[in-house]
N, C-alpha and C. Protein backbone atom coordinates (compact mmCIF):
# COMPACT_ATOMS: atom_id res chain seq x y z
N UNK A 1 -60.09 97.79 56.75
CA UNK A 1 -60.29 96.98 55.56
C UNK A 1 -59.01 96.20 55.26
N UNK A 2 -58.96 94.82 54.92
CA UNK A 2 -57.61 93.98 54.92
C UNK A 2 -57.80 93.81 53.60
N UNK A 3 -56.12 93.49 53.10
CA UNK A 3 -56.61 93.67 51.36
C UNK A 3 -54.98 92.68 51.90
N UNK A 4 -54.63 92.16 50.38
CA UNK A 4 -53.61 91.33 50.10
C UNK A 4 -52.76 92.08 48.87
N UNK A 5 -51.20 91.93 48.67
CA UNK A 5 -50.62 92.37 47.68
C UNK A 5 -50.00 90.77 46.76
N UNK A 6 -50.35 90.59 45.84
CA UNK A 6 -49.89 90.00 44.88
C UNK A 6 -48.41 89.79 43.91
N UNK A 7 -48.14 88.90 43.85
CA UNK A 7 -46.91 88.94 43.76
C UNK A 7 -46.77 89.56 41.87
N UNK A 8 -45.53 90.32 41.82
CA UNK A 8 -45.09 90.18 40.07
C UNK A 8 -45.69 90.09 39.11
N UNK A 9 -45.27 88.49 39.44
CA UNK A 9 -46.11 87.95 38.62
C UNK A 9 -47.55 87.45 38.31
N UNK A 10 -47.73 87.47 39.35
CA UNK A 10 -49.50 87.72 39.34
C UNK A 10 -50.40 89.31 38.68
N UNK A 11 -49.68 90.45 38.95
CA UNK A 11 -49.53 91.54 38.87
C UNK A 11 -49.33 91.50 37.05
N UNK A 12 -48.33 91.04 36.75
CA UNK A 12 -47.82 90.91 34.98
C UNK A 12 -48.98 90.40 34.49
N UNK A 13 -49.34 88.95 35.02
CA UNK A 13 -50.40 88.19 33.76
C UNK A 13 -51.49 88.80 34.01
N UNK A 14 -52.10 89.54 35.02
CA UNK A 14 -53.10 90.34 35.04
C UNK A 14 -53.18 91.47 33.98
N UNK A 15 -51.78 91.82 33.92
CA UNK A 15 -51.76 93.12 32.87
C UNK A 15 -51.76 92.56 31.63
N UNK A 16 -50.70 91.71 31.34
CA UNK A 16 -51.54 91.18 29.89
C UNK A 16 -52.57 90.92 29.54
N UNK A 17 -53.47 90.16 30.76
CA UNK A 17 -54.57 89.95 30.08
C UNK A 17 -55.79 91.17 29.54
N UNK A 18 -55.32 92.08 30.38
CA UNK A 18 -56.29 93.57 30.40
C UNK A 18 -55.47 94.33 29.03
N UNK A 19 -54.37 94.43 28.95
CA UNK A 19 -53.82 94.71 27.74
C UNK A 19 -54.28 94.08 26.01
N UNK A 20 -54.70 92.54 26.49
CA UNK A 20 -55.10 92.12 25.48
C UNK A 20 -55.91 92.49 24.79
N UNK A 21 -56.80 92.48 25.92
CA UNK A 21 -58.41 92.45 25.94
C UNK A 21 -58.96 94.47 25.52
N UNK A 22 -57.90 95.19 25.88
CA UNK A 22 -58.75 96.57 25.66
C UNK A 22 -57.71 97.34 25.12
N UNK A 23 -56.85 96.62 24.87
CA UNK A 23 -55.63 97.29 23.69
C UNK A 23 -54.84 98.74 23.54
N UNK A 24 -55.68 99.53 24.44
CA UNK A 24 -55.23 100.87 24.80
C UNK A 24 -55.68 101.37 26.06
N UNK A 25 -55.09 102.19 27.07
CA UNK A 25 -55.77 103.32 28.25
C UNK A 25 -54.71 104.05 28.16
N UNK A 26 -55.60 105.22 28.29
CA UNK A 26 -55.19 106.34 28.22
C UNK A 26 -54.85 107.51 29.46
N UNK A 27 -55.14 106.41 30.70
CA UNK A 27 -54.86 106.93 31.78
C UNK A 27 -54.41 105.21 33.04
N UNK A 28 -53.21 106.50 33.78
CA UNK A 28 -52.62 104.72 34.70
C UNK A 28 -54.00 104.85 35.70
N UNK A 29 -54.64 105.44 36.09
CA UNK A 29 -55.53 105.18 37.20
C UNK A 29 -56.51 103.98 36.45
N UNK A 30 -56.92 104.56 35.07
CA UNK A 30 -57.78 103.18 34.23
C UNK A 30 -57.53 101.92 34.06
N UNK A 31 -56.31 101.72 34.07
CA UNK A 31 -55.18 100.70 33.89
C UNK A 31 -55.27 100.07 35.32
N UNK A 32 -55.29 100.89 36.46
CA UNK A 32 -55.07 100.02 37.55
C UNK A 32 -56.94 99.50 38.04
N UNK A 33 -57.60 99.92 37.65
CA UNK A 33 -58.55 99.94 38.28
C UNK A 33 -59.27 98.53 37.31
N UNK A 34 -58.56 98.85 36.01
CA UNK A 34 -58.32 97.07 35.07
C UNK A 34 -58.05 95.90 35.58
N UNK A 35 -56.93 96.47 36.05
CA UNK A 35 -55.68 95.52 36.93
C UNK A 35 -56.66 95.03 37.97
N UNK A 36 -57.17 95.85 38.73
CA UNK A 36 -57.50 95.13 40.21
C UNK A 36 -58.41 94.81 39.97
N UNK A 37 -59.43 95.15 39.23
CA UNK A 37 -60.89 93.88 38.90
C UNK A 37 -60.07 92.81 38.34
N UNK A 38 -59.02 92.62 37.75
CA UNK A 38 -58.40 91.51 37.22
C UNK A 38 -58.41 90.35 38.34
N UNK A 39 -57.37 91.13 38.81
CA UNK A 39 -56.68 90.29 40.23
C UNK A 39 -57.52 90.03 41.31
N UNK A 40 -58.90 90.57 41.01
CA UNK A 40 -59.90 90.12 42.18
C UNK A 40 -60.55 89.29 42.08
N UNK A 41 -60.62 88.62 40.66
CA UNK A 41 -61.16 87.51 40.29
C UNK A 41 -60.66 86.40 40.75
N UNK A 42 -59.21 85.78 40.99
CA UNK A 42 -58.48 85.48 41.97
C UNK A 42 -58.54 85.32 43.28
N UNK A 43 -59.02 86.45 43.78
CA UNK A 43 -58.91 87.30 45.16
C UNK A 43 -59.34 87.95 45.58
N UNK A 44 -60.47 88.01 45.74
CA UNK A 44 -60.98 89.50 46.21
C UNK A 44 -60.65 90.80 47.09
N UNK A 45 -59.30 90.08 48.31
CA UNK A 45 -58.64 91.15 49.03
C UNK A 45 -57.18 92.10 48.30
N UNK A 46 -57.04 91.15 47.02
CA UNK A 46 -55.78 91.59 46.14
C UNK A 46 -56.13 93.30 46.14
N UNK A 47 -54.85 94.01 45.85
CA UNK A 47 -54.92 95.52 45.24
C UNK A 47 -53.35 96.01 45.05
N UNK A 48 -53.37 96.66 44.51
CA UNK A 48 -51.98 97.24 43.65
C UNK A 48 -51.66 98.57 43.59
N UNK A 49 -50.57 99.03 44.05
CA UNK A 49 -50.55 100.76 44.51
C UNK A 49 -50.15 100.60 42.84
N UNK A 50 -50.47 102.72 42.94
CA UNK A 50 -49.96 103.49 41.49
C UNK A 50 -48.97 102.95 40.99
N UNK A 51 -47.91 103.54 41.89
CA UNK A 51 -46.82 103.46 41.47
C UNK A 51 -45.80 102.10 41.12
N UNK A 52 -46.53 101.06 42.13
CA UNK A 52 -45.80 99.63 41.37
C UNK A 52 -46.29 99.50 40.34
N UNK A 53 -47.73 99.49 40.06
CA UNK A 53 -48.43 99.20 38.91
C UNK A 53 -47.40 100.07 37.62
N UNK A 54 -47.26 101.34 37.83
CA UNK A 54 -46.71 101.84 36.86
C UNK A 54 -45.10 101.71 36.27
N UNK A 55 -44.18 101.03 37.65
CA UNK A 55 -43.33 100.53 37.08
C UNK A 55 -43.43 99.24 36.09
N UNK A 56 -44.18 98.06 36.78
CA UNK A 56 -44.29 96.86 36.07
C UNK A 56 -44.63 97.60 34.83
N UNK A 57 -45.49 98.43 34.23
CA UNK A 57 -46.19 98.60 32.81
C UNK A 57 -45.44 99.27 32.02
N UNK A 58 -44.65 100.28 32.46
CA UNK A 58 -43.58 100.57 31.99
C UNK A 58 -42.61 99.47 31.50
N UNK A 59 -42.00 98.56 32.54
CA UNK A 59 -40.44 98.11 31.94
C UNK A 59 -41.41 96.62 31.16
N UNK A 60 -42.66 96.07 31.45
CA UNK A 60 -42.80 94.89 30.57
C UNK A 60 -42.61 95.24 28.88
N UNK A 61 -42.34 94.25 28.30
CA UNK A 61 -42.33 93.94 26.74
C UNK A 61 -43.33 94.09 26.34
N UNK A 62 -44.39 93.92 26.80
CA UNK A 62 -45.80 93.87 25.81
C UNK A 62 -46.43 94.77 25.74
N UNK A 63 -46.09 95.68 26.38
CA UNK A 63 -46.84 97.80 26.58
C UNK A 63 -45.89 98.33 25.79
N UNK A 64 -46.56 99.11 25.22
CA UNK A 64 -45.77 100.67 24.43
C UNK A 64 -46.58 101.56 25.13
N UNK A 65 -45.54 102.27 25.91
CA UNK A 65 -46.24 103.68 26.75
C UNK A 65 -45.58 104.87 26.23
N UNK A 66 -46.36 106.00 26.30
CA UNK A 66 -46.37 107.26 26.00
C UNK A 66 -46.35 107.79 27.16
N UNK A 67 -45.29 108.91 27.06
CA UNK A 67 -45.39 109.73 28.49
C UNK A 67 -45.89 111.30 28.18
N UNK A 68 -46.66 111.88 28.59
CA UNK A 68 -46.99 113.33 28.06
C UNK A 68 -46.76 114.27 29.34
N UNK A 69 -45.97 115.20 28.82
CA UNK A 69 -44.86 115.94 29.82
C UNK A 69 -45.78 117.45 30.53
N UNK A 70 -45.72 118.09 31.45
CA UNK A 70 -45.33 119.80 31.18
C UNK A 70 -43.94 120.21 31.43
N UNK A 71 -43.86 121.17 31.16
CA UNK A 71 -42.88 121.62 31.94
C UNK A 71 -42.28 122.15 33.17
N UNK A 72 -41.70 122.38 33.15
CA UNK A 72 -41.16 122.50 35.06
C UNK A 72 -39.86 123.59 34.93
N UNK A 73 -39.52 124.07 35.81
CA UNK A 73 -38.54 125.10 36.39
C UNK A 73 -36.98 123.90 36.02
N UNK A 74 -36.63 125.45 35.23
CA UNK A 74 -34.79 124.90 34.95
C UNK A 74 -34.06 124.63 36.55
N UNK A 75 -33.43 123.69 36.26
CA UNK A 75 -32.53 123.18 37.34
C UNK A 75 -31.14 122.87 36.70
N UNK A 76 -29.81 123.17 37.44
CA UNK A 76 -28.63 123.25 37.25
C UNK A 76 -28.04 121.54 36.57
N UNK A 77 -28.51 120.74 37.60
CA UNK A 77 -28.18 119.13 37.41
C UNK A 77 -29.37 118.36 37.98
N UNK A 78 -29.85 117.33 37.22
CA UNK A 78 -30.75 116.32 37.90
C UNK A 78 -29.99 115.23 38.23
N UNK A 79 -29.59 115.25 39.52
CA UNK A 79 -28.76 113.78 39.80
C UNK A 79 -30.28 113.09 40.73
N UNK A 80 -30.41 112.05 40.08
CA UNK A 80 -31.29 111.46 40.67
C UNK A 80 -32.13 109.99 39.90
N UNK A 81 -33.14 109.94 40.05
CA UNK A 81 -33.83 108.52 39.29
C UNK A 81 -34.64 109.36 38.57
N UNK A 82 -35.03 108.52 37.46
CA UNK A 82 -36.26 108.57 36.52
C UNK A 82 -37.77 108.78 37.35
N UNK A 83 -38.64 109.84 37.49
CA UNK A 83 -39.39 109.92 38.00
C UNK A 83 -40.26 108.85 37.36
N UNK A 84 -40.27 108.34 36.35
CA UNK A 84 -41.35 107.07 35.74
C UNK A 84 -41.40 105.86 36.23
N UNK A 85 -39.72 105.50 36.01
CA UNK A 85 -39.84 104.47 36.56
C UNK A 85 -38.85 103.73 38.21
N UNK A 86 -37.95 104.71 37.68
CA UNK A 86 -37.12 104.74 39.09
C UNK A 86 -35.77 104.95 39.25
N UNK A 87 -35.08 104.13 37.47
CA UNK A 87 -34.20 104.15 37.35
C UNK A 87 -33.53 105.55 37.65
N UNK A 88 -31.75 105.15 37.35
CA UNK A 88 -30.79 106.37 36.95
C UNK A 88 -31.19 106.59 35.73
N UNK A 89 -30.83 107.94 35.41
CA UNK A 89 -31.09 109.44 34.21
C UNK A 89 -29.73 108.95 33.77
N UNK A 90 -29.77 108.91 32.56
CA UNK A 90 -28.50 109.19 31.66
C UNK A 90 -28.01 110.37 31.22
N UNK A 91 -27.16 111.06 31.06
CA UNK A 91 -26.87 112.29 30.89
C UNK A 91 -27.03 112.08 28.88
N UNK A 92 -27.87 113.29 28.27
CA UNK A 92 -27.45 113.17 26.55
C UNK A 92 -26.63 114.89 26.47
N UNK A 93 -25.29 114.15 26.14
CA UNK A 93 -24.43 115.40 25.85
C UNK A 93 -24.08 115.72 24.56
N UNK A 94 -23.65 116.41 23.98
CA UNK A 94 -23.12 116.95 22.95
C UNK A 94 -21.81 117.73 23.06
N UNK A 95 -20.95 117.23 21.86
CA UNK A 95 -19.78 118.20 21.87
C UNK A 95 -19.83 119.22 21.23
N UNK A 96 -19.09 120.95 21.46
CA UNK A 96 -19.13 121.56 21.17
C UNK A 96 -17.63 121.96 20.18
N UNK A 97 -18.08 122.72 19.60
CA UNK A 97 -16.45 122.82 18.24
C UNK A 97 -15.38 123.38 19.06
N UNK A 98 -15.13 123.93 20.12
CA UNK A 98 -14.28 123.97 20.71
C UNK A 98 -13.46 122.45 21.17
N UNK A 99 -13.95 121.44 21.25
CA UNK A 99 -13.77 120.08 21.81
C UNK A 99 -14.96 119.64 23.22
N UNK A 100 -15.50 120.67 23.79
CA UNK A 100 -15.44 120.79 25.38
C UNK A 100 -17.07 119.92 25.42
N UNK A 101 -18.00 119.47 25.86
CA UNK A 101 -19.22 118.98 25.89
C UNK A 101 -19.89 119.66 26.64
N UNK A 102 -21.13 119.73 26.21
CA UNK A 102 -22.18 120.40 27.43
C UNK A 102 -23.74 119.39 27.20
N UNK A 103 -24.28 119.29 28.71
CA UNK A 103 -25.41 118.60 28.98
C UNK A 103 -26.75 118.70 27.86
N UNK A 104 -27.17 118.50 27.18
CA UNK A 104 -28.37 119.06 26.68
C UNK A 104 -30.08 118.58 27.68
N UNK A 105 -29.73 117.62 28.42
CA UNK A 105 -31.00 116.79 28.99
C UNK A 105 -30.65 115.37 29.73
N UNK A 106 -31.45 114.78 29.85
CA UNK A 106 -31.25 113.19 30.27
C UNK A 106 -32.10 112.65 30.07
N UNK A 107 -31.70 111.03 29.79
CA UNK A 107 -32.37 110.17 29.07
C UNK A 107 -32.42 108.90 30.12
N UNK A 108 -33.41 108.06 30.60
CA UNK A 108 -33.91 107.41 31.22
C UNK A 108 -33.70 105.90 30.20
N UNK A 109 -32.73 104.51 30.16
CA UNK A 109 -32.61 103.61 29.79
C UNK A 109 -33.61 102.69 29.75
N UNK A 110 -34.45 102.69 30.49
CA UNK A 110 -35.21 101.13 31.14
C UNK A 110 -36.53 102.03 30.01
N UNK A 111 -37.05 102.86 30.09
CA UNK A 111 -38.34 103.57 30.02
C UNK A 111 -37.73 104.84 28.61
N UNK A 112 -39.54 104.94 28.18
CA UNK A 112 -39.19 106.13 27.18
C UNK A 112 -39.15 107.67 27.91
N UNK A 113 -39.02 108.16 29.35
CA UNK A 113 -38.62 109.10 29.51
C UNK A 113 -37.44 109.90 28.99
N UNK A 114 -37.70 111.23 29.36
CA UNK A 114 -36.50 111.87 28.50
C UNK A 114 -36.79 113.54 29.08
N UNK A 115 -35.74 114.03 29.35
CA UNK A 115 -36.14 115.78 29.86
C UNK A 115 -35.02 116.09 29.23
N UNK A 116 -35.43 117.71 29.21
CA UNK A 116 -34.40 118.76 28.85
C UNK A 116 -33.52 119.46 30.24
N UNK A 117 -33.11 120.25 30.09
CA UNK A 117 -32.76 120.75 30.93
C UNK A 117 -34.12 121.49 31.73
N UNK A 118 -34.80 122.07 31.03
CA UNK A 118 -36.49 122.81 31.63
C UNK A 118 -36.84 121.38 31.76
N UNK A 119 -37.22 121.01 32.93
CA UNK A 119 -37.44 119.44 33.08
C UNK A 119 -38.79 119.24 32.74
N UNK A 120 -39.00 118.05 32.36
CA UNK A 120 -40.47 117.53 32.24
C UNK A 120 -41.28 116.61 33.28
N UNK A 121 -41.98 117.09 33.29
CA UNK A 121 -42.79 116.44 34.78
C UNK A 121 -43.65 115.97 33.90
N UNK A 122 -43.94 114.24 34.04
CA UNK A 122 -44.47 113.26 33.88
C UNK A 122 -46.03 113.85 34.30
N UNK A 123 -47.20 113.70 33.23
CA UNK A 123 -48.48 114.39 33.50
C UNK A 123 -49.75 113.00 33.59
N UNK A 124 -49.13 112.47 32.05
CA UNK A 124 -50.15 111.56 31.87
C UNK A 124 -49.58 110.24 30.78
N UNK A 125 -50.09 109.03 31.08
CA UNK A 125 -49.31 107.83 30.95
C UNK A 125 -50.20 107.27 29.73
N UNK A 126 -50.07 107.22 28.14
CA UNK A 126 -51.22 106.17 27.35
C UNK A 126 -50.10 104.52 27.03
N UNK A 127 -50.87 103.95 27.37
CA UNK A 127 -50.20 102.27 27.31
C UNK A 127 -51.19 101.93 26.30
N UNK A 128 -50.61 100.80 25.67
CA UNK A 128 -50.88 100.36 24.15
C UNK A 128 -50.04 99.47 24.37
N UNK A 129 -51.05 98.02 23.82
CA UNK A 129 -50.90 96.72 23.64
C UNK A 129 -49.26 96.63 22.80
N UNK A 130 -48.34 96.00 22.51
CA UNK A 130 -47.87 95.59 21.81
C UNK A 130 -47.83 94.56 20.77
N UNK A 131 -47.98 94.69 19.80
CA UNK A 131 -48.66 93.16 18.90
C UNK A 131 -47.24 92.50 19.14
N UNK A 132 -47.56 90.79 19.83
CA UNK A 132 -46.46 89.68 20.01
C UNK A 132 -45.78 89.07 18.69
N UNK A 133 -44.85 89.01 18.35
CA UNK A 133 -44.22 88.06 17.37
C UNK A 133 -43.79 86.90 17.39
């Protein structure tokens, strides 16, 4: 089966327009399966993996996403990327009254991710329109 990948920005105005139009999903598989009837109107060989789809929807301006966590097995240090979206983890520290700091979690810049030290594994994604100003 031959299929085509779409660029960005073809990929973006597709999502706005499905964003517009149904203002909430509550799951990324719903979202993509939005997306690619979108982009097939266009194209019929177009299609869009998970995971790009879920970066673009993440870092655009016009989504407010919710991430809903479980938990996961304590680990010493997460040196690594944001399982959401890809980025680097920011370390959120705190000082202690001695002077000295200690880790409490990490915080993901680009995206509303965020773990503790008991890490959170990314479960389920709700995206919501953003009203434009």
């Amino acid at each position: 089966m031959a299929y085509s990948i779409p660029s960005d920005k073809e990929v973006e105005k597709a999502l706005r327009y499905v964003m517009r139009r149904v203002k909430g999903v509550d799951s990324l598989r719903k979202l993509r399966k939005l997306v690619i009837r979108e982009l097939q109107n266009n194209d019929p060989d177009y299609t869009v993996g998970i995971d790009r789809l879920r970066k673009l929807a993440v870092t655009a301006p016009f989504i407010k996403v919710e991430i809903y966590a479980r938990k996961g097995k304590k680990k010493k240090s997460l040196k690594g990327k944001c399982p959401v979206c890809g980025n680097k983890l920011e370390k959120t520290r705190n000082e202690t009254i001695f002077g000295g700091s200690v880790t409490l979690g990490y915080k993901c810049k680009e995206c509303p991710y965020w773990t503790t030290l008991k890490r959170r594994i990314p479960v389920r994604y709700y995206f919501e329109h953003k009203l434009e100003e």
